[in-house]
N, C-alpha and C. Protein backbone atom coordinates (compact mmCIF):
# COMPACT_ATOMS: atom_id res chain seq x y z
N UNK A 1 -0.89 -35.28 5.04
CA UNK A 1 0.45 -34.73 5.14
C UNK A 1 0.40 -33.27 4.67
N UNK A 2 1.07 -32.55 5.69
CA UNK A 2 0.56 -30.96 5.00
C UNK A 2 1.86 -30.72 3.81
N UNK A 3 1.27 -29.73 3.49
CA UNK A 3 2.47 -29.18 1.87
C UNK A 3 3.67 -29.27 2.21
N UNK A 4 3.84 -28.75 3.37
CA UNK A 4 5.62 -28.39 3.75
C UNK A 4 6.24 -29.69 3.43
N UNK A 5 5.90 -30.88 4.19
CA UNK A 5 6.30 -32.24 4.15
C UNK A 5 6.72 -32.56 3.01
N UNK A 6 5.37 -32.50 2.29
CA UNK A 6 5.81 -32.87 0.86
C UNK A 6 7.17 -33.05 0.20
N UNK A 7 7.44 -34.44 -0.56
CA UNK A 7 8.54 -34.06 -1.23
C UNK A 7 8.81 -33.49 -2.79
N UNK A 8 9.03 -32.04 -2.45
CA UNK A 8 9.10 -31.10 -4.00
C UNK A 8 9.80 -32.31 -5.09
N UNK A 9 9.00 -31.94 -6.22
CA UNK A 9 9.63 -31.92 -7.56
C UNK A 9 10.83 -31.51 -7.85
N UNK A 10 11.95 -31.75 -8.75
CA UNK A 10 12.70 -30.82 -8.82
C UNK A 10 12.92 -30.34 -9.77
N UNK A 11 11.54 -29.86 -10.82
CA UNK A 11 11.61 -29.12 -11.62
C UNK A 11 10.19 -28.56 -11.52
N UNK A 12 9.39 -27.43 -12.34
CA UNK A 12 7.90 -27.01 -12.56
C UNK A 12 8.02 -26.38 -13.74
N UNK A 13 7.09 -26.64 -14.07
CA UNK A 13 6.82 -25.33 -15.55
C UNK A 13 6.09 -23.79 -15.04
N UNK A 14 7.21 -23.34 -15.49
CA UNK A 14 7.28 -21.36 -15.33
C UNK A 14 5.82 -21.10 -14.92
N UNK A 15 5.11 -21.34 -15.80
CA UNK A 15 3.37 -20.87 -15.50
C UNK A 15 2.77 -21.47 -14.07
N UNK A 16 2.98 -22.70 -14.67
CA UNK A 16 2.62 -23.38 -12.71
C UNK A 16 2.85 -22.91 -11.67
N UNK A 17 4.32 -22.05 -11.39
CA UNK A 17 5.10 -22.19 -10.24
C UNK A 17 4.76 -20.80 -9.99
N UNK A 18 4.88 -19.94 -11.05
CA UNK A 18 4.66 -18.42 -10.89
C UNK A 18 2.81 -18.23 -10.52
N UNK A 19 2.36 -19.16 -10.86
CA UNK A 19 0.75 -18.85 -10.48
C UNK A 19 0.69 -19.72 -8.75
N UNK A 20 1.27 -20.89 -8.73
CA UNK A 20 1.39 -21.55 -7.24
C UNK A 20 1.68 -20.86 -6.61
N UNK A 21 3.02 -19.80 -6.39
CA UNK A 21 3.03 -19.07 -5.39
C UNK A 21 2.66 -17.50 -5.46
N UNK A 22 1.69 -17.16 -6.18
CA UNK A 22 0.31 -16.27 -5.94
C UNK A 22 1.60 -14.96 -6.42
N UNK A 23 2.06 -15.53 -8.37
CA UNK A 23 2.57 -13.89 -8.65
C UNK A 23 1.63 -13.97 -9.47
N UNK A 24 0.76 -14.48 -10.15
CA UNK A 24 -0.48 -14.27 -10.87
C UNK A 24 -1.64 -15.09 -10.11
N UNK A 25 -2.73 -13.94 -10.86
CA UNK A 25 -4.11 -14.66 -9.83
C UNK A 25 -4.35 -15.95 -10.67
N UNK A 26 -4.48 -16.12 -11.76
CA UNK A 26 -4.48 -17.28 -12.61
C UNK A 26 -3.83 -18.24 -13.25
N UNK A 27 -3.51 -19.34 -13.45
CA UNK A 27 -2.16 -19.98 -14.29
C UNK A 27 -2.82 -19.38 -15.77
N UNK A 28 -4.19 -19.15 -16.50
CA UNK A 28 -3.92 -18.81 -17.16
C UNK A 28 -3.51 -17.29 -17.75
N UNK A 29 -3.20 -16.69 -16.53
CA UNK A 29 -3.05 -15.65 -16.84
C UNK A 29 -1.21 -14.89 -16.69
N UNK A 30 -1.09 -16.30 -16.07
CA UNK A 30 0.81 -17.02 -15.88
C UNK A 30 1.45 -17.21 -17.39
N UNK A 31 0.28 -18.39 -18.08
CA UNK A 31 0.90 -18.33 -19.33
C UNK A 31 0.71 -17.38 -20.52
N UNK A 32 -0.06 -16.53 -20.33
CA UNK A 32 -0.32 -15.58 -21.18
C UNK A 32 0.77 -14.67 -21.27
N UNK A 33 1.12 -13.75 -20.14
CA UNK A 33 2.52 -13.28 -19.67
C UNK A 33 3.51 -13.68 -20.17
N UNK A 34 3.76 -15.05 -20.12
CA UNK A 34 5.01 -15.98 -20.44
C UNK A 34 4.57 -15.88 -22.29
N UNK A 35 3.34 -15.72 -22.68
CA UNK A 35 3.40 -15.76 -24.70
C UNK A 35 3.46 -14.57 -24.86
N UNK A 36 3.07 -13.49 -23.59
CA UNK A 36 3.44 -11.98 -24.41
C UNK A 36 4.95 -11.65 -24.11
N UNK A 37 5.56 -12.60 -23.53
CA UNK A 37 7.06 -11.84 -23.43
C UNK A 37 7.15 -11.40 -21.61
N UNK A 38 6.54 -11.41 -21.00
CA UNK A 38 6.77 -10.51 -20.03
C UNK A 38 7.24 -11.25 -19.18
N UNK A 39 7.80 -12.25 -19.11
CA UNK A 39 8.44 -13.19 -17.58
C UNK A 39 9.84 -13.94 -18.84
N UNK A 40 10.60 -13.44 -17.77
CA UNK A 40 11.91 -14.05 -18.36
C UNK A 40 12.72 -14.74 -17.43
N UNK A 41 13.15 -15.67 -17.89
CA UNK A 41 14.13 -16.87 -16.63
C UNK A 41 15.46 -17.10 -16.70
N UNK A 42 16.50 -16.73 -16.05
CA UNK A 42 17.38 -16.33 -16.22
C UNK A 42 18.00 -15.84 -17.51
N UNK A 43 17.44 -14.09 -17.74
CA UNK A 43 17.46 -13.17 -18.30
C UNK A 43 16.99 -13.51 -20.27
N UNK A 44 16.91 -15.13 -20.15
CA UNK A 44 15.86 -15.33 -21.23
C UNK A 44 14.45 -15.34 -21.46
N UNK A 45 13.81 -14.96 -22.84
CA UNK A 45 12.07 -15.24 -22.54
C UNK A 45 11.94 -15.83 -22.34
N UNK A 46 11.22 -16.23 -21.35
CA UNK A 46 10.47 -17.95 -21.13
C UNK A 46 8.91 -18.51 -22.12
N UNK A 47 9.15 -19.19 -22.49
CA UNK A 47 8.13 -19.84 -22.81
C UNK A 47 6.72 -20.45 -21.40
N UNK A 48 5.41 -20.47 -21.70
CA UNK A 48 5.05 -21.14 -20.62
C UNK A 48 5.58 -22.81 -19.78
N UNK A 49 4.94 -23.27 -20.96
CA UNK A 49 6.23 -24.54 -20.39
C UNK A 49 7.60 -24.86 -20.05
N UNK A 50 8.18 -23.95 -20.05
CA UNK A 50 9.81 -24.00 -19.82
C UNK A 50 9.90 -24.19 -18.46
N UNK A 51 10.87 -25.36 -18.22
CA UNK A 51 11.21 -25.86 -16.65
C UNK A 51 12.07 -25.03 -16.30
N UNK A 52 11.64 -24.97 -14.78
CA UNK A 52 12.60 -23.58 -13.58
C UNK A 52 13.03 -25.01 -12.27
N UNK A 53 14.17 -24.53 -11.92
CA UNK A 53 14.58 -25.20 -10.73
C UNK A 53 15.49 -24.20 -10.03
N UNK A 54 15.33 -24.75 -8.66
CA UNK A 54 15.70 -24.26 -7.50
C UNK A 54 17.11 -23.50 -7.95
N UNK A 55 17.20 -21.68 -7.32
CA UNK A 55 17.89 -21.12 -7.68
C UNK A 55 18.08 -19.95 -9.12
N UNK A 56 16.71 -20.53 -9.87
CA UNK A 56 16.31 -19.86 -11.08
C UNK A 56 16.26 -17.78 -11.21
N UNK A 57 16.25 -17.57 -11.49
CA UNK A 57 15.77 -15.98 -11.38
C UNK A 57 14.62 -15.49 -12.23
N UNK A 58 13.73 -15.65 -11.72
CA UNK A 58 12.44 -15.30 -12.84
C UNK A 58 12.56 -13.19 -12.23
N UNK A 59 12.13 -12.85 -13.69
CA UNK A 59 11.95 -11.24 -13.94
C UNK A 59 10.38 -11.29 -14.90
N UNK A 60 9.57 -10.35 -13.71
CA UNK A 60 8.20 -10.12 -13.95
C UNK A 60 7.72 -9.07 -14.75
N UNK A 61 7.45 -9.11 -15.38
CA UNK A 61 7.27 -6.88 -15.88
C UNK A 61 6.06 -7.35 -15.90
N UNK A 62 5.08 -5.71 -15.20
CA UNK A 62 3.40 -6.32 -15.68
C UNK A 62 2.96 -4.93 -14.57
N UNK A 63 2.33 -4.28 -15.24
CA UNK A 63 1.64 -2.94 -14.90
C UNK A 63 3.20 -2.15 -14.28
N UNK A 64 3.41 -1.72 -14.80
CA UNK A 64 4.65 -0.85 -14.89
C UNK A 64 5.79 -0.75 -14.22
N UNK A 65 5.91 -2.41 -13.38
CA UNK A 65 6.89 -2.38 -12.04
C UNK A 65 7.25 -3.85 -13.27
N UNK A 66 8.72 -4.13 -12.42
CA UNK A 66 9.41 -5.16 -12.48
C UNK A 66 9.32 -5.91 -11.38
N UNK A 67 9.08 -7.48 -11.38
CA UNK A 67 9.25 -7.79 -10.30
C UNK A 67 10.74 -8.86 -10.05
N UNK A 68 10.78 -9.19 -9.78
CA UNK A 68 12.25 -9.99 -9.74
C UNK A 68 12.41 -11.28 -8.25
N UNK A 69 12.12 -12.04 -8.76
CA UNK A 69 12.22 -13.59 -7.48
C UNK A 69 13.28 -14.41 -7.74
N UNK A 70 13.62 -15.40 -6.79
CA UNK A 70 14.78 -16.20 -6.71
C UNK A 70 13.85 -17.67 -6.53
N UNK A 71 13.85 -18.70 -7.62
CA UNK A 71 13.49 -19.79 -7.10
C UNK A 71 14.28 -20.39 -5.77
N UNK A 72 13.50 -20.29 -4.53
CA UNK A 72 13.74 -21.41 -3.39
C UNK A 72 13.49 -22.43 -3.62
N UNK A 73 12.48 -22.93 -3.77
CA UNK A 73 11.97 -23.98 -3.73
C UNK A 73 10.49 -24.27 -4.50
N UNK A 74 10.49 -25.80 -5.10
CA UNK A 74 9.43 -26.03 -6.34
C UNK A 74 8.33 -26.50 -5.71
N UNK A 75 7.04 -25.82 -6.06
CA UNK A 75 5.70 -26.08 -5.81
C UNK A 75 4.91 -26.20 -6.92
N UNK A 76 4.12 -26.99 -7.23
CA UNK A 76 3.16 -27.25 -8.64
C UNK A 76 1.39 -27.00 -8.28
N UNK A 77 1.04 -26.96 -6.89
CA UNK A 77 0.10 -26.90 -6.63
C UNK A 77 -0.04 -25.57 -5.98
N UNK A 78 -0.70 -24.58 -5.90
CA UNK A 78 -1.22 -23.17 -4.96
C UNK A 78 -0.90 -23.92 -3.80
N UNK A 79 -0.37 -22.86 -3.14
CA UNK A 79 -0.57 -22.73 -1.59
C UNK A 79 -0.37 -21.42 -1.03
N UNK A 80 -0.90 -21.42 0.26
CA UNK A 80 -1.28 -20.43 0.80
C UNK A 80 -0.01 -19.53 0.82
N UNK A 81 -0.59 -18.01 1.22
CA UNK A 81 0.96 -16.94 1.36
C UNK A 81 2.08 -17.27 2.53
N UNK A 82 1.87 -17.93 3.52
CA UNK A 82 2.57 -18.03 4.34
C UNK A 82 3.70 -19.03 3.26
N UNK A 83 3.47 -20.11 3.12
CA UNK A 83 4.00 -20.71 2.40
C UNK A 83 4.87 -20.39 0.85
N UNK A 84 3.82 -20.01 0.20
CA UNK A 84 4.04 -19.00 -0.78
C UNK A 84 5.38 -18.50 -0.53
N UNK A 85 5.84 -17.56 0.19
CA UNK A 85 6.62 -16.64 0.55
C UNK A 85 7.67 -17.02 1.12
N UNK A 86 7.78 -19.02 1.46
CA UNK A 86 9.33 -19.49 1.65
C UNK A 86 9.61 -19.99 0.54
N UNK A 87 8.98 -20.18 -0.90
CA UNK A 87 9.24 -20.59 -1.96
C UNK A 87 9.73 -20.14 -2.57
N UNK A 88 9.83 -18.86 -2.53
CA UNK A 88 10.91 -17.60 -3.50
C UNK A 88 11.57 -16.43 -2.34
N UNK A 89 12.60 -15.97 -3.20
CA UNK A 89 13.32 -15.06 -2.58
C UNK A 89 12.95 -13.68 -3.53
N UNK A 90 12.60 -12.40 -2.87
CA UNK A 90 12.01 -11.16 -3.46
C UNK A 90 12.87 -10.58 -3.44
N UNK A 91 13.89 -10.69 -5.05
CA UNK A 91 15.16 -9.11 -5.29
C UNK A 91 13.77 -7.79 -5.81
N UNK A 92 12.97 -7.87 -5.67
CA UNK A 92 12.20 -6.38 -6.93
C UNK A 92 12.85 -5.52 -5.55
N UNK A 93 13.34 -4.23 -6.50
CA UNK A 93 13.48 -2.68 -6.45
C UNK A 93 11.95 -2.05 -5.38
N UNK A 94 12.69 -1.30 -4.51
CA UNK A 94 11.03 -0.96 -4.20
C UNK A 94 10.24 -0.28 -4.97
N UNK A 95 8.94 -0.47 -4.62
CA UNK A 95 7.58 0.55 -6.32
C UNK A 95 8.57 2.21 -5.87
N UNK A 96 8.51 2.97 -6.24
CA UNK A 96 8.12 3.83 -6.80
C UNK A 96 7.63 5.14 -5.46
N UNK A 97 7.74 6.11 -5.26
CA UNK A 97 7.02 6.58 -4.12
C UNK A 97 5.67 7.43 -4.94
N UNK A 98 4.62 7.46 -4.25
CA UNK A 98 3.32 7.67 -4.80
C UNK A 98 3.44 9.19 -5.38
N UNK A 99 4.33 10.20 -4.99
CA UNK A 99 4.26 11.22 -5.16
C UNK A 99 5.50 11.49 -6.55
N UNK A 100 6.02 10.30 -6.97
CA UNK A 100 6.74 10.51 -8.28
C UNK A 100 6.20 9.34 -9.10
N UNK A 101 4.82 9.01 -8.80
CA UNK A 101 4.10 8.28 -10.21
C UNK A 101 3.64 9.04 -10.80
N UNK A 102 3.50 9.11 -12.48
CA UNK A 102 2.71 10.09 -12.98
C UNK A 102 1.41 9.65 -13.09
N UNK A 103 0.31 11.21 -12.88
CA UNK A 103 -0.59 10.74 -12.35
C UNK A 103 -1.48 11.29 -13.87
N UNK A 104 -2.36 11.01 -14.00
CA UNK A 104 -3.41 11.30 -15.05
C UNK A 104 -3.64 13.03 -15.54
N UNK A 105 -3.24 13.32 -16.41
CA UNK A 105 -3.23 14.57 -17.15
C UNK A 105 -4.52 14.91 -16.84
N UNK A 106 -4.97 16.33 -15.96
CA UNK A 106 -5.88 17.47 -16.02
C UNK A 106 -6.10 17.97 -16.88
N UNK A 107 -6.89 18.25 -17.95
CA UNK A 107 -7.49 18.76 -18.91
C UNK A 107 -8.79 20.25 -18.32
N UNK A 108 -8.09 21.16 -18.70
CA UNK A 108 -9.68 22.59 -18.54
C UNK A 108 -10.28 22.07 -19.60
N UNK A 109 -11.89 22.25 -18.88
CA UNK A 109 -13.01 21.88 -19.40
C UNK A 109 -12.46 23.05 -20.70
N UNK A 110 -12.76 22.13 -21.92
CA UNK A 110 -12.95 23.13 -23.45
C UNK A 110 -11.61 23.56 -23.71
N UNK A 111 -10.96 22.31 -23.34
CA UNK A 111 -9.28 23.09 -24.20
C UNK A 111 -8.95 21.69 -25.06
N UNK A 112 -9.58 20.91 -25.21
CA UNK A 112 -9.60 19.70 -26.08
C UNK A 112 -10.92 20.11 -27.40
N UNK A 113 -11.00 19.47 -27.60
CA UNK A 113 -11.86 19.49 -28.95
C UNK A 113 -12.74 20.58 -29.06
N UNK A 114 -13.18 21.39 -29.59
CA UNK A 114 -14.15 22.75 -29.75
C UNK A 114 -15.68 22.22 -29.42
N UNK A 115 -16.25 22.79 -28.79
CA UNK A 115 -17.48 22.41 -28.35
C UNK A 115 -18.53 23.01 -29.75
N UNK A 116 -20.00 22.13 -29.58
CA UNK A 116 -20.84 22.67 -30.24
C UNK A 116 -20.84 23.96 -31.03
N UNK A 117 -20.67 24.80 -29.74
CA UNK A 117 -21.25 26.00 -29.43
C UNK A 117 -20.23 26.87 -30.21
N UNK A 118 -18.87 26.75 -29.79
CA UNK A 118 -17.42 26.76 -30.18
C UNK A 118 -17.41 26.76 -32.12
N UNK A 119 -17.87 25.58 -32.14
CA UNK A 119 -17.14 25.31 -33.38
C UNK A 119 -18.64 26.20 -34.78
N UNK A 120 -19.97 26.56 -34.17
CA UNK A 120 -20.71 27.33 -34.99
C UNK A 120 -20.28 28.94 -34.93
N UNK A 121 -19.60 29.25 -34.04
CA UNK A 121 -19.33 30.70 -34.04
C UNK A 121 -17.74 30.38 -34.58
N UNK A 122 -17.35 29.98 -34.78
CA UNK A 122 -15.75 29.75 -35.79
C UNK A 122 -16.26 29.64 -36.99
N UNK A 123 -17.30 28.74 -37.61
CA UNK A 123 -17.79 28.94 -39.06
C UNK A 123 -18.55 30.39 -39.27
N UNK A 124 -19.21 30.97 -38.16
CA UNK A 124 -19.78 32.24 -38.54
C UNK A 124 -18.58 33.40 -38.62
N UNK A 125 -17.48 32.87 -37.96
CA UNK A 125 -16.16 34.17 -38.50
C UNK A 125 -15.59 33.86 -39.70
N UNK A 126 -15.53 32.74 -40.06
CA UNK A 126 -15.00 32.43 -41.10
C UNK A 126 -15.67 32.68 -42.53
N UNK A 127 -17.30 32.84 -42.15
CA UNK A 127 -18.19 32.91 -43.45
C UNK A 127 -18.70 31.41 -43.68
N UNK A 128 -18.61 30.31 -43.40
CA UNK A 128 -19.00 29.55 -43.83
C UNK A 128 -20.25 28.93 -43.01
N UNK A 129 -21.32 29.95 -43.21
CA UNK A 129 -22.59 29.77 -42.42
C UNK A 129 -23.26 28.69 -42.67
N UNK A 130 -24.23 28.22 -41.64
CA UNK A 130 -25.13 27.00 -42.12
C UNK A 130 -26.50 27.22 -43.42
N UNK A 131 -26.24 26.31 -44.07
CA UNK A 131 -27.56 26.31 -45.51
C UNK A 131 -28.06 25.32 -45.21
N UNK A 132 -29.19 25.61 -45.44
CA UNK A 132 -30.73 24.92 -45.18
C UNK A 132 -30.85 24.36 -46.45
């Protein structure tokens, strides 16, 4: 009997359901999320084990986007994206456009810490030469 058939549960635990339909690559990396705080179910923290049912609002935070789903419907086992993707409803905001992410600070070579070379000719102005 393929998945669709199946007759859903009508409850899952947060970690299960959020790793079943592929918002984390791992369940354990579902419940980890859920002990650092970062998945909340209708606008409370969730615990990993905390039961979600149909209609729920799970809120994702995790590498600098929010994500935001609507429980459709309960799955406890992975399944594929086609599937995946009638199981929840996607409110997230769109990312971001690439040209207003901030991007990694440019640094000129030798404007951070004084080099070798740098920092023996600063003790030779200063007087405080090297002793042998």
């Amino acid at each position: 009997m393929p998945p669709t058939e199946r007759i859903a549960p009508a409850q899952a635990r947060v970690d299960a359901w959020t790793w079943a339909v592929r918002l984390f690559k791992t369940r354990s990396a579902a419940a980890e999320a859920c002990r650092g705080g970062h998945v909340r179910v209708n606008g409370a923290t969730a615990k990993p084990a905390q039961a979600i049912k149909p209609g729920d609002e799970i809120r994702i935070r995790g590498a600098g986007l929010e994500r935001i789903v609507v429980v459709e419907r309960i799955v406890t086992k992975r399944v594929g994206a086609p599937i995946a993707a009638q199981c929840l409803i996607d409110r997230s905001p769109p990312p971001p456009p690439k040209e207003l992410l901030a991007t990694l600070p440019v640094r000129d070579r030798g404007s951070g810490r004084p080099t070798k070379r740098e920092r023996r000719e600063t003790d030779r102005l200063l007087g405080r030469a090297e002793q042998l």
